[in-house]
Protein backbone atom coordinates (compact mmCIF):
# COMPACT_ATOMS: atom_id res chain seq x y z
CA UNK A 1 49.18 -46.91 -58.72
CA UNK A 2 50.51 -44.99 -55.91
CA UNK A 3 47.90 -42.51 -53.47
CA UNK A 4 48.71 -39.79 -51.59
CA UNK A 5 46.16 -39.60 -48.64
CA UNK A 6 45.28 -36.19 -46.83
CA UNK A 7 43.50 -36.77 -43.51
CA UNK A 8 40.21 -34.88 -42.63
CA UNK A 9 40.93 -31.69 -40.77
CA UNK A 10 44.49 -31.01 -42.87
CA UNK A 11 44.28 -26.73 -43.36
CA UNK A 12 45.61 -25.91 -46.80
CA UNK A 13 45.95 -22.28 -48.45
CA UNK A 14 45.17 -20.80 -51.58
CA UNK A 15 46.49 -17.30 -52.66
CA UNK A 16 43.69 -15.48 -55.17
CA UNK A 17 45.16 -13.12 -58.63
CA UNK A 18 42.11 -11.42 -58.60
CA UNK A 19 42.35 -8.28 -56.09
CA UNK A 20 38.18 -8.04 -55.82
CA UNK A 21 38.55 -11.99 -54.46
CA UNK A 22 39.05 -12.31 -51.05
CA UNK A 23 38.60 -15.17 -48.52
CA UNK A 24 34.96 -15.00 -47.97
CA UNK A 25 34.27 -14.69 -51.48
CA UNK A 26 31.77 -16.41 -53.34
CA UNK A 27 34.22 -17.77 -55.97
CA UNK A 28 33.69 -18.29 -59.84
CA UNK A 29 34.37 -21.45 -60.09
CA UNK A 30 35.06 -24.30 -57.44
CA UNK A 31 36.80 -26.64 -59.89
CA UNK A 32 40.07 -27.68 -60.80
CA UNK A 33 41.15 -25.69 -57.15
CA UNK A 34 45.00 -25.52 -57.01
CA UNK A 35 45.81 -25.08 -53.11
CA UNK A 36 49.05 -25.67 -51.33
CA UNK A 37 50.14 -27.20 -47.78
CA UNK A 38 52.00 -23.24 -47.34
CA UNK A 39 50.92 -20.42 -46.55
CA UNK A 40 53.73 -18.65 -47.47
CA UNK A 41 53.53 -20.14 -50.99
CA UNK A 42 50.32 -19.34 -51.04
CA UNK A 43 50.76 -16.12 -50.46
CA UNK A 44 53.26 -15.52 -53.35
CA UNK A 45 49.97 -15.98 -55.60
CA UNK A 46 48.06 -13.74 -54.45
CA UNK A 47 48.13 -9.82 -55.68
CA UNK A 48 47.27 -9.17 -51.57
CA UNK A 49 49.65 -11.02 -50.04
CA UNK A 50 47.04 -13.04 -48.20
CA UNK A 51 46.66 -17.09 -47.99
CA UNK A 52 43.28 -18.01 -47.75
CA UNK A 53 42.94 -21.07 -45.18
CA UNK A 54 40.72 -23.71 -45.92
CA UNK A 55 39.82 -27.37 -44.05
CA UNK A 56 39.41 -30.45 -45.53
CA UNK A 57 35.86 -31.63 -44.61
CA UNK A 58 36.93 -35.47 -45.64
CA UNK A 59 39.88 -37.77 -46.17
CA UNK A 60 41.23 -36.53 -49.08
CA UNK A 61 42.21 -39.36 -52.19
CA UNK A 62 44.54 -37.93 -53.92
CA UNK A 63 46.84 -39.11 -57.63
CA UNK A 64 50.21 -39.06 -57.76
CA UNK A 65 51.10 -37.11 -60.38
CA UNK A 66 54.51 -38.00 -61.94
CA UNK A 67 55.42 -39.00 -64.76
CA UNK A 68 55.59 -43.22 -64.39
CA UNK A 69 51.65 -43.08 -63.33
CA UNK A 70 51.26 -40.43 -65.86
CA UNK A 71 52.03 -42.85 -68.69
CA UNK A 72 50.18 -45.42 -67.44
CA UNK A 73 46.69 -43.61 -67.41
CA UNK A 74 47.51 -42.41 -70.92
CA UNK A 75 45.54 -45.53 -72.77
CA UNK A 76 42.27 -44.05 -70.60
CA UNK A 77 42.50 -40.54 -71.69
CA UNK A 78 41.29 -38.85 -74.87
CA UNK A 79 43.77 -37.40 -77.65
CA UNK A 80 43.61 -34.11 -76.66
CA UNK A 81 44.21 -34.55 -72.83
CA UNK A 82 47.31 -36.52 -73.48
CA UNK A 83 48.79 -34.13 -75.33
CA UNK A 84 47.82 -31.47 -72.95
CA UNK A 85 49.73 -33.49 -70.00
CA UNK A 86 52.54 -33.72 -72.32
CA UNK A 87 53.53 -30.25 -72.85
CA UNK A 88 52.30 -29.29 -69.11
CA UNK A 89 54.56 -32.17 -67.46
CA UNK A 90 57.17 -32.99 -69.70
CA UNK A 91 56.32 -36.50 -70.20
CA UNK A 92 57.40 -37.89 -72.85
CA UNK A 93 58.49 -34.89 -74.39
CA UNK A 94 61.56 -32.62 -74.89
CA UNK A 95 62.71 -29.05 -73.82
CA UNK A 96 62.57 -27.86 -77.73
CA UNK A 97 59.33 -29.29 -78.15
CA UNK A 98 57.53 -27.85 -75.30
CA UNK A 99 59.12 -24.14 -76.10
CA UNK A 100 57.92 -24.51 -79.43
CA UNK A 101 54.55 -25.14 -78.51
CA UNK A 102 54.71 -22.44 -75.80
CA UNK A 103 55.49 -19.91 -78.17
CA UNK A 104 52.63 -20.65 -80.67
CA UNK A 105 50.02 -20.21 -77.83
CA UNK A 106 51.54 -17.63 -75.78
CA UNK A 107 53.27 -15.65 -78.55
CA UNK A 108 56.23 -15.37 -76.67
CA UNK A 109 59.54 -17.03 -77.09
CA UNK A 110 60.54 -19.30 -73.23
CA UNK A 111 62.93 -18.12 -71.45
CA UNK A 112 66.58 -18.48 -72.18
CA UNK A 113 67.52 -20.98 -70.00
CA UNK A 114 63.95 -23.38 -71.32
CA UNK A 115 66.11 -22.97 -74.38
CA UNK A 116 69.39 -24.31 -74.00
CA UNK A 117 69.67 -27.96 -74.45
CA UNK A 118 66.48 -28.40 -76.09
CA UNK A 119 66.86 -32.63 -76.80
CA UNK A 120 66.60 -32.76 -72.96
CA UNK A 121 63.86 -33.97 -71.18
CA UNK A 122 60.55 -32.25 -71.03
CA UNK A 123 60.50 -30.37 -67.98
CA UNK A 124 56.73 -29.09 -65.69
CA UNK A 125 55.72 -25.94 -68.12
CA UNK A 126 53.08 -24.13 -66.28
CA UNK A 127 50.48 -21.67 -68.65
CA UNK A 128 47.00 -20.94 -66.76
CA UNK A 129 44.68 -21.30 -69.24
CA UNK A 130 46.30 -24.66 -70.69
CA UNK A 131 46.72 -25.96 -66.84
CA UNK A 132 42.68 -25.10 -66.11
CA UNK A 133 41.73 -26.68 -69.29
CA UNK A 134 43.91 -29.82 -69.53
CA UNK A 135 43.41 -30.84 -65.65
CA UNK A 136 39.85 -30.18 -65.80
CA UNK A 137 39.56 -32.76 -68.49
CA UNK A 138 42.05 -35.07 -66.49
CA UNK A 139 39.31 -34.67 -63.82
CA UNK A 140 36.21 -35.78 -65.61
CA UNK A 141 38.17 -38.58 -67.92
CA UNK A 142 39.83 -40.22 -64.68
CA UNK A 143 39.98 -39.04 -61.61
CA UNK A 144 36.75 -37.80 -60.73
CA UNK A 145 35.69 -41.68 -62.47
CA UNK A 146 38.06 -43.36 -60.54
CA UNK A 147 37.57 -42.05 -56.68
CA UNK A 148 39.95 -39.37 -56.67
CA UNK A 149 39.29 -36.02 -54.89
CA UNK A 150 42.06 -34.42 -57.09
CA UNK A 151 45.79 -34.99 -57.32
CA UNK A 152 49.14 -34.37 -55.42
CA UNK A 153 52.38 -33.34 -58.04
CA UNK A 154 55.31 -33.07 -56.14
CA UNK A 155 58.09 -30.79 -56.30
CA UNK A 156 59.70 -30.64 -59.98
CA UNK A 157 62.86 -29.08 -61.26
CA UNK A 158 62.10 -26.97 -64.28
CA UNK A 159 64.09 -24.40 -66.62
CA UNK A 160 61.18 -22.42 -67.53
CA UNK A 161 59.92 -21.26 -63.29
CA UNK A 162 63.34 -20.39 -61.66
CA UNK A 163 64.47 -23.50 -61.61
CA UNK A 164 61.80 -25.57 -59.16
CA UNK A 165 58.46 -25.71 -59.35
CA UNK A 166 56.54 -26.38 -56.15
CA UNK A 167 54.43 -28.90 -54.77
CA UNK A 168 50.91 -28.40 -55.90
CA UNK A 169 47.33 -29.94 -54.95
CA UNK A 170 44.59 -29.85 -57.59
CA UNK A 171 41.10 -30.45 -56.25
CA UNK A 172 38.64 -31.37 -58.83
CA UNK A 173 35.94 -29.61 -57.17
CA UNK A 174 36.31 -27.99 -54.04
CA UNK A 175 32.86 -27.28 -52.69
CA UNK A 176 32.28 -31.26 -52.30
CA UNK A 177 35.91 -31.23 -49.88
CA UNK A 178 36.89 -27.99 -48.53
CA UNK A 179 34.90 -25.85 -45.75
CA UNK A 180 36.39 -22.66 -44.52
CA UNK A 181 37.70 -22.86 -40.73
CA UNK A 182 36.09 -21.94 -38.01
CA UNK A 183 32.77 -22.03 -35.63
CA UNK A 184 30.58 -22.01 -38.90
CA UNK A 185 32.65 -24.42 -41.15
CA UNK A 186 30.87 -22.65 -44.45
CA UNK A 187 31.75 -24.82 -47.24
CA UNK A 188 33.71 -23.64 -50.73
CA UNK A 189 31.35 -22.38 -52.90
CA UNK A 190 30.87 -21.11 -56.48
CA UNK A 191 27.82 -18.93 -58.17
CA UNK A 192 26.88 -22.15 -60.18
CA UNK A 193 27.06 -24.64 -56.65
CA UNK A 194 25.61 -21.69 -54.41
CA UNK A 195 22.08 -22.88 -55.78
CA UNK A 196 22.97 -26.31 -55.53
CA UNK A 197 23.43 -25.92 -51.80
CA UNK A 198 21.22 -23.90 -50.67
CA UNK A 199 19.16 -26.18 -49.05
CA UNK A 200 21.73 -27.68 -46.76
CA UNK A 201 22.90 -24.14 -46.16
CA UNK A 202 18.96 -22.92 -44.76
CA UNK A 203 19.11 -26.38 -43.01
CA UNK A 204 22.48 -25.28 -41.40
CA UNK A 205 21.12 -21.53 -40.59
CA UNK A 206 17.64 -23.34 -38.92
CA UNK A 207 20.03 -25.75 -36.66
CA UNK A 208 21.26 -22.29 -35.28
CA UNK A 209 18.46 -20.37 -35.29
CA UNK A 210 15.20 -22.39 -34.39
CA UNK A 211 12.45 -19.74 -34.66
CA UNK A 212 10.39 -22.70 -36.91
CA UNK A 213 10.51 -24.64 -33.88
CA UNK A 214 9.12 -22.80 -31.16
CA UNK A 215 5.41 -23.70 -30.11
CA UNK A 216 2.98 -20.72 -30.89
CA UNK A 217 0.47 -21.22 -28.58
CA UNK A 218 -3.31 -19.97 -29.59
CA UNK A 219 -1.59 -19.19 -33.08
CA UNK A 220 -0.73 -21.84 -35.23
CA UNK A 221 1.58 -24.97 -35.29
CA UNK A 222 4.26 -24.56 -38.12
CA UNK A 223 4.69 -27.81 -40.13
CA UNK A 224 7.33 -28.77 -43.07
CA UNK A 225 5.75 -30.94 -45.48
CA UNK A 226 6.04 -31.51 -49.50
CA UNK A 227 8.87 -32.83 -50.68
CA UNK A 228 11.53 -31.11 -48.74
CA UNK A 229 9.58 -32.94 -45.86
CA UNK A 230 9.83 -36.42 -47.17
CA UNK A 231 13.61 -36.20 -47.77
CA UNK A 232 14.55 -34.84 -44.44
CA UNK A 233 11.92 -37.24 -42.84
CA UNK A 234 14.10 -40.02 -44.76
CA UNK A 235 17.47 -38.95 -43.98
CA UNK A 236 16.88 -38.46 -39.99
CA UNK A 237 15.25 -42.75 -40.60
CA UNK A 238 18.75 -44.04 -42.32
CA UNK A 239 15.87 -44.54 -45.58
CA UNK A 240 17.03 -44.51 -49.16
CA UNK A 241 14.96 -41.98 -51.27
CA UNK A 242 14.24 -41.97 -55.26
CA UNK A 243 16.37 -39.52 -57.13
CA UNK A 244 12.95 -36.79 -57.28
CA UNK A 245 12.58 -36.96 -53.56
CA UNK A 246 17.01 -35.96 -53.07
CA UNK A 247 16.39 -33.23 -55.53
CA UNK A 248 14.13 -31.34 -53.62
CA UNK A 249 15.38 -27.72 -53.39
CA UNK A 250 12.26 -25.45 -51.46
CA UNK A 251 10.43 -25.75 -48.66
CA UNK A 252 6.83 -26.03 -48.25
CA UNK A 253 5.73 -25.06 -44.51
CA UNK A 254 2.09 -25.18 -43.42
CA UNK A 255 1.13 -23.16 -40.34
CA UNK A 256 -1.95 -25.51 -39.35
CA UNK A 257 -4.76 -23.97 -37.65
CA UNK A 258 -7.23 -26.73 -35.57
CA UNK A 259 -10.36 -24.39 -35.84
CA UNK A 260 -11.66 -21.99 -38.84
CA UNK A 261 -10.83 -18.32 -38.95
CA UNK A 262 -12.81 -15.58 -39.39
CA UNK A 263 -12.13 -13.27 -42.35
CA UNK A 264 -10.35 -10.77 -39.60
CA UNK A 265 -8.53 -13.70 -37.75
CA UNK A 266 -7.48 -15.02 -40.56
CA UNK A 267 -5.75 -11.55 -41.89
CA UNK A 268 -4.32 -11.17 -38.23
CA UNK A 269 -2.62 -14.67 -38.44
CA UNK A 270 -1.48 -14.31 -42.10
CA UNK A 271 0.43 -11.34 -41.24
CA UNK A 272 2.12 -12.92 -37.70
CA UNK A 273 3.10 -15.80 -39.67
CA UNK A 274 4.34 -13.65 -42.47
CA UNK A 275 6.23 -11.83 -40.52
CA UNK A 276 7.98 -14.95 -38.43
CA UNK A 277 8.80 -16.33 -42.05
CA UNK A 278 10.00 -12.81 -43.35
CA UNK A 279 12.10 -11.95 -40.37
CA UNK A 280 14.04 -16.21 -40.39
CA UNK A 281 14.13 -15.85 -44.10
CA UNK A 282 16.05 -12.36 -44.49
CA UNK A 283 18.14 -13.59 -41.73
CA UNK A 284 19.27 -16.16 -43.88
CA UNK A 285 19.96 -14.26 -47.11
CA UNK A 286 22.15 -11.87 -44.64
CA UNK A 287 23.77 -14.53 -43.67
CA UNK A 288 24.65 -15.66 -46.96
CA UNK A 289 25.67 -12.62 -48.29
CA UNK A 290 27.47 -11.94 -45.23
CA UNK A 291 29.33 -15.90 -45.37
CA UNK A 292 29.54 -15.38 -49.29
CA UNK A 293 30.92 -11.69 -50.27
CA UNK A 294 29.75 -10.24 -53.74
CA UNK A 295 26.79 -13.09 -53.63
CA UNK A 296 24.36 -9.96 -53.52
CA UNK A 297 21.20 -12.20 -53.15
CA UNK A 298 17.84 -10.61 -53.09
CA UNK A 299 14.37 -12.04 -51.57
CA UNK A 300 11.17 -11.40 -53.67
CA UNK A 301 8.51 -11.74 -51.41
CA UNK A 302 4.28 -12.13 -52.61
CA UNK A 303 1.16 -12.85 -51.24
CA UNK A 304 -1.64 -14.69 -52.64
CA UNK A 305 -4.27 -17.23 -52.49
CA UNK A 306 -4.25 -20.31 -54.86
CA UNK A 307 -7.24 -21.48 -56.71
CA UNK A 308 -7.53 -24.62 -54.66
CA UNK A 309 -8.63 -23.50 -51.15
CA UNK A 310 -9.80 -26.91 -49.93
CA UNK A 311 -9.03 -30.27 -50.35
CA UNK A 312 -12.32 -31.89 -50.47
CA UNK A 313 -11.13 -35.40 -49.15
CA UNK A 314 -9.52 -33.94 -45.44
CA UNK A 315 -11.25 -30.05 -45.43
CA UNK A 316 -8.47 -28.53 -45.43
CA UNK A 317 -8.76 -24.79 -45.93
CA UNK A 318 -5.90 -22.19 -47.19
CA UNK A 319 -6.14 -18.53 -46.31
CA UNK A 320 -3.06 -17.07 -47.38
CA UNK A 321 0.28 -18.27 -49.31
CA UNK A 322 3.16 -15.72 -48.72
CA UNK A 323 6.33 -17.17 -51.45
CA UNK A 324 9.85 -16.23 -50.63
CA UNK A 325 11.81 -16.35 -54.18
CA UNK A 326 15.60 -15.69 -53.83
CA UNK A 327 17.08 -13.89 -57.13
CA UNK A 328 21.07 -14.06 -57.59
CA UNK A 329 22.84 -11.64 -60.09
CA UNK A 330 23.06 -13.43 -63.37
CA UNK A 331 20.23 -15.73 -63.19
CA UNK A 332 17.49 -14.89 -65.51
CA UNK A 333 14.60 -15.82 -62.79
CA UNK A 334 13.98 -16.04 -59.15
CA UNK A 335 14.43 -18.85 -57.59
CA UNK A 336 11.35 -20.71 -55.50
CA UNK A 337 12.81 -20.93 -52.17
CA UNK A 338 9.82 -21.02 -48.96
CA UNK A 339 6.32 -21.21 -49.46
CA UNK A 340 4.43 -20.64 -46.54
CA UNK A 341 0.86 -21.68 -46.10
CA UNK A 342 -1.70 -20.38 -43.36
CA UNK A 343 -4.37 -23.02 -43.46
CA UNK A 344 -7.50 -24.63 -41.68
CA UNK A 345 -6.03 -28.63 -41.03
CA UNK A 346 -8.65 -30.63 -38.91
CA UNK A 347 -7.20 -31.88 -35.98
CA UNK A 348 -3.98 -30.64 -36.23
CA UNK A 349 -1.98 -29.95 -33.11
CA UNK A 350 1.70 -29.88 -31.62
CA UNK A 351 1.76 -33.51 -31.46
CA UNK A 352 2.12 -33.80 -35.06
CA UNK A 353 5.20 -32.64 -35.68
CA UNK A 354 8.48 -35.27 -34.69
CA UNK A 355 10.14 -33.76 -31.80
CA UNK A 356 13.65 -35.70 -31.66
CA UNK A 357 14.07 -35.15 -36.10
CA UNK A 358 12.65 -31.40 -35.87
CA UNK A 359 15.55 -31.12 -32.90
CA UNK A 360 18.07 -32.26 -35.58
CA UNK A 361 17.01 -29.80 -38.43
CA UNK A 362 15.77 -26.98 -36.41
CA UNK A 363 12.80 -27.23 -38.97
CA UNK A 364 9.19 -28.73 -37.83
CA UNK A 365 9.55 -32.16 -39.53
CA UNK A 366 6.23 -33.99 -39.40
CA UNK A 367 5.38 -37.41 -38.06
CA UNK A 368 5.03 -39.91 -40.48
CA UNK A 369 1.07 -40.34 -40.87
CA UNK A 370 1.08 -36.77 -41.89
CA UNK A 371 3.58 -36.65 -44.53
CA UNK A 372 2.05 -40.05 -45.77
CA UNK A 373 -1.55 -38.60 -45.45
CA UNK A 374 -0.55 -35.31 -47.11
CA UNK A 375 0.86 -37.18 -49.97
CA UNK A 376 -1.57 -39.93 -50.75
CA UNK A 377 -4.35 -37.09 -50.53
CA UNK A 378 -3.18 -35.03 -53.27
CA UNK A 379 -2.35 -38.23 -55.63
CA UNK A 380 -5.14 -39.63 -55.23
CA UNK A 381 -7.30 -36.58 -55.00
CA UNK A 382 -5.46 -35.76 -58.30
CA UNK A 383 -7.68 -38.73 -60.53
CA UNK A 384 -10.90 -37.77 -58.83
CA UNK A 385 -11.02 -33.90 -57.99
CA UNK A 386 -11.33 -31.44 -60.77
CA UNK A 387 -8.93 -28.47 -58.23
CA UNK A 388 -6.19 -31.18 -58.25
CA UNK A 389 -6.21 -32.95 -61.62
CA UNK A 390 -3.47 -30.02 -63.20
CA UNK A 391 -1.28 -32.57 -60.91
CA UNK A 392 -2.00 -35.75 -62.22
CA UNK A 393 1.17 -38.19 -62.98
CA UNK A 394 -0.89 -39.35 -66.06
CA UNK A 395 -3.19 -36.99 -67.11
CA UNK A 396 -2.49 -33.52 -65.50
CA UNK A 397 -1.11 -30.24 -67.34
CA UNK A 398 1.44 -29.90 -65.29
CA UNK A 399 2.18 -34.17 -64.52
CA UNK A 400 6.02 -33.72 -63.53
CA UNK A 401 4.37 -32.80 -60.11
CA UNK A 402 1.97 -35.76 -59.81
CA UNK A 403 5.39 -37.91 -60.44
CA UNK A 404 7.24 -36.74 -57.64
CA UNK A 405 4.09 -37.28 -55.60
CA UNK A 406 4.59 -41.05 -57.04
CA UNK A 407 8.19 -40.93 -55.68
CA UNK A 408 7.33 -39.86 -52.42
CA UNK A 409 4.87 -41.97 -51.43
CA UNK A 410 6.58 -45.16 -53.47
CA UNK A 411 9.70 -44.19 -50.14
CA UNK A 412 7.46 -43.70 -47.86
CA UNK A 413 4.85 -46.56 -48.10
CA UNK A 414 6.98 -49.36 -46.54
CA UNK A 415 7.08 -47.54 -43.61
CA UNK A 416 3.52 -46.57 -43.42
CA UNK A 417 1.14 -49.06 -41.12
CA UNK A 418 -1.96 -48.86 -43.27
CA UNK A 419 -3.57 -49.37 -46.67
CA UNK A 420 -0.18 -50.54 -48.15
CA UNK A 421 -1.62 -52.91 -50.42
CA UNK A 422 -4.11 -49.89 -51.78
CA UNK A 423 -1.54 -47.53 -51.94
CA UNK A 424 0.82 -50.19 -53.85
CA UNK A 425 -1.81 -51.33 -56.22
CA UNK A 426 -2.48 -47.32 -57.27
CA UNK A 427 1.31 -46.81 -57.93
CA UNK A 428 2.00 -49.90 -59.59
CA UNK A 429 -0.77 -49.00 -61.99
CA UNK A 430 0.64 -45.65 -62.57
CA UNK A 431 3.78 -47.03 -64.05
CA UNK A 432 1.82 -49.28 -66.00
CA UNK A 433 -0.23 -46.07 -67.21
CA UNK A 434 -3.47 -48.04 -66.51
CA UNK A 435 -5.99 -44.22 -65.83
CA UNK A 436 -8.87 -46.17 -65.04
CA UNK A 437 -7.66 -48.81 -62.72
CA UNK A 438 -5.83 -46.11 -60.60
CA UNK A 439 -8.71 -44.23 -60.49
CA UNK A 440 -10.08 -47.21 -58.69
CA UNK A 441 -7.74 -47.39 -56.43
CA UNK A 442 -8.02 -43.95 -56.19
CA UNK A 443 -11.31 -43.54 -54.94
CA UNK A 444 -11.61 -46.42 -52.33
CA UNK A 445 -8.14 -44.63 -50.54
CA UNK A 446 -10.47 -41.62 -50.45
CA UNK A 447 -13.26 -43.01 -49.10
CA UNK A 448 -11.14 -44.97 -46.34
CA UNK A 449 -9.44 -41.41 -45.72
CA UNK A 450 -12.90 -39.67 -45.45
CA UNK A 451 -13.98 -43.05 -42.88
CA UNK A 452 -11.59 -41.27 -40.35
């Protein structure tokens, strides 16, 4: 089977129908992506007259599509596909047969010279709606399965378009190979892949604006735990992480006070910290909407304080939660994006946070005894503490929460210097379901936690 191989870095163009889609539009849809090598061809697509550049991010694997490899992938392909290639490409097929077919789903007749000798050969026969729906199921039935980013079709000589039809590229889904040029490199998005992203797009706005980084002296120290926490704290190691831990889409920040606030304090530092959140936050939806015309995102923004206020096993103390929900047009509910958390953490100080991986992210990523503290805490706290037990993997009301707990501390144990066997024991009778043998295990990590 031959390849055609685009480097990384190769700019190709992509001319839009719509007039209210322009280049910095969030798009509809970021699959099956026709593009082209030309600008000027690009450019004869568009209802503006304007070629839209993009980059390829990676080396781009690409099938040759003509009609000898064609054939050969028909045994993989479903019924319907093959007979949508057929008509499309010509394989296979003749002239009469494809303007027949044309005519029953268009309504029209093909043009004149499609007409004459109709025993020839089938000839490329391009329809938008068939071409979106028959590539997009060549996409998921083979290429997508078999490694390919999309596929190249060379030039073709055709009756029905003028007499050639171009070159043309078909991505299967741009937003995992395309970014747009320049200093920013925004990747090709789509309303449904915009949510998807999102994370790497706030870790992308925090590498250039580090306002989560900055030491607050006499204030608080700003700390990114939960499981956003754990996956970055992976990543920057090289670590594998379980499939809960990767799917981690908001961010849980703690700004960790060493001593306990007054009632007034506490209101003064709730506010400073809501408005260092509210100001990096809105700068990011700007620059979404800003990256992303006609995404029209909106922040939701509350305040409140959660029935558990302390965590009887460390003393930890929470004064204030401010939650920053992000609601697109469309979606039937906000989306949790940033919870931030003034709190009372014993001993907590600058020296907690990671200073080469929170350099990386431009996000305060903790060290590794606090994530692994943090997490084994509320597990375990969760058999043994009335405020926590809605978050029990077995037992809870709300358990999917205790699970991911499970996950996080099942990738980060191997890396943690202490109570490994305890902390293997209570997961390993979590999966076996065993309530009363975890809660064991449960207590005596609690009581070695309280020890320090």
């Amino acid at each position: 089977m031959t390849d055609v191989v685009l480097p990384a870095g190769t700019r190709l163009y992509k001319g839009f129908g719509n007039r209210s889609t322009g280049c910095q539009s969030l798009l509809k849809d970021t699959r099956t992506f026709f593009v082209t090598q030309s600008a000027r061809l690009a450019r004869s697509y568009s209802n503006t007259k304007t070629a839209c550049p993009f980059v390829a991010k990676k080396t781009l694997r690409l099938f040759l599509l003509n009609h000898p490899n064609v054939k050969r992938i028909f045994p993989k392909l479903s019924k319907e596909t093959v007979v949508g290639l057929r008509f499309a490409l010509g394989t296979n097929v003749t002239r009469g047969q494809q303007a027949k077919v044309y005519q029953n789903i268009t309504g029209r007749k093909a043009p004149p010279r499609f007409l004459t000798r109709p025993g020839n050969r089938g000839e490329r026969l391009s329809v938008t709606n068939v071409n979106t729906d028959v590539f997009g199921r060549l996409s998921t039935e083979y290429l997508t399965k078999n490694g390919y980013d999309g596929f190249y079709a060379p030039p073709k000589r055709t009756g029905f378009h003028g007499g050639l039809f171009p070159a043309e590229i078909m991505l299967c889904n741009a937003s995992r190979t395309l970014v747009r040029p320049g200093v920013d490199r925004a990747p090709v998005l789509s309303r449904v892949s915009v949510v998807r992203e999102l994370p790497q797009l706030f870790i992308k706005y925090c590498r250039r604006n580090r306002a989560l980084i900055r030491v607050y002296r006499n204030l608080f120290v700003p700390e990114l735990g939960g499981g956003m926490g754990v996956k970055l704290y992976l990543e920057a190691r090289g670590k594998p992480a379980p499939k809960k831990v990767t799917d981690t889409k908001d961010f849980d920040f703690t700004f960790a006070v060493s001593k306990r606030l007054g009632q007034r304090e506490a209101k003064r530092r709730a506010l400073i910290m809501k408005t260092i959140m509210y100001k990096h936050v809105t700068g990011f939806i700007s620059w979404i909407n800003r990256t992303y015309t006609q995404t029209n995102a909106r922040l939701i923004v509350s305040d409140f304080v959660p029935d558990i206020k302390v965590l009887p096993a460390t003393g930890k103390t929470i004064y204030q939660v401010t939650q920053f929900r992000i609601q697109f047009p469309g979606q039937p509910t906000p989306m949790d994006f940033v919870d931030s958390t003034l709190a009372y953490v014993p001993g907590s100080s600058h020296d907690d946070i990671h200073p080469v991986y929170s350099r990386m992210y431009g996000l305060p990523i903790e060290r590794l005894k606090n994530l692994y503290k943090a997490v084994l805490v509320v597990l375990a706290g969760s058999f043994l503490y009335p405020g926590v037990k809605p978050r029990n993997p077995l037992t809870g009301n709300n358990p999917e929460k205790g699970q991911k707990n499970v996950s996080r501390l099942g990738a980060l144990q191997n890396l943690a210097p202490k109570n490994v066997s305890l902390v293997r024991n209570l997961i390993r009778r979590i999966k076996k379901r065993d309530v009363s043998g975890a809660k064991r295990n449960a207590a005596m990590l609690i009581k070695n936690i309280k020890r320090r």
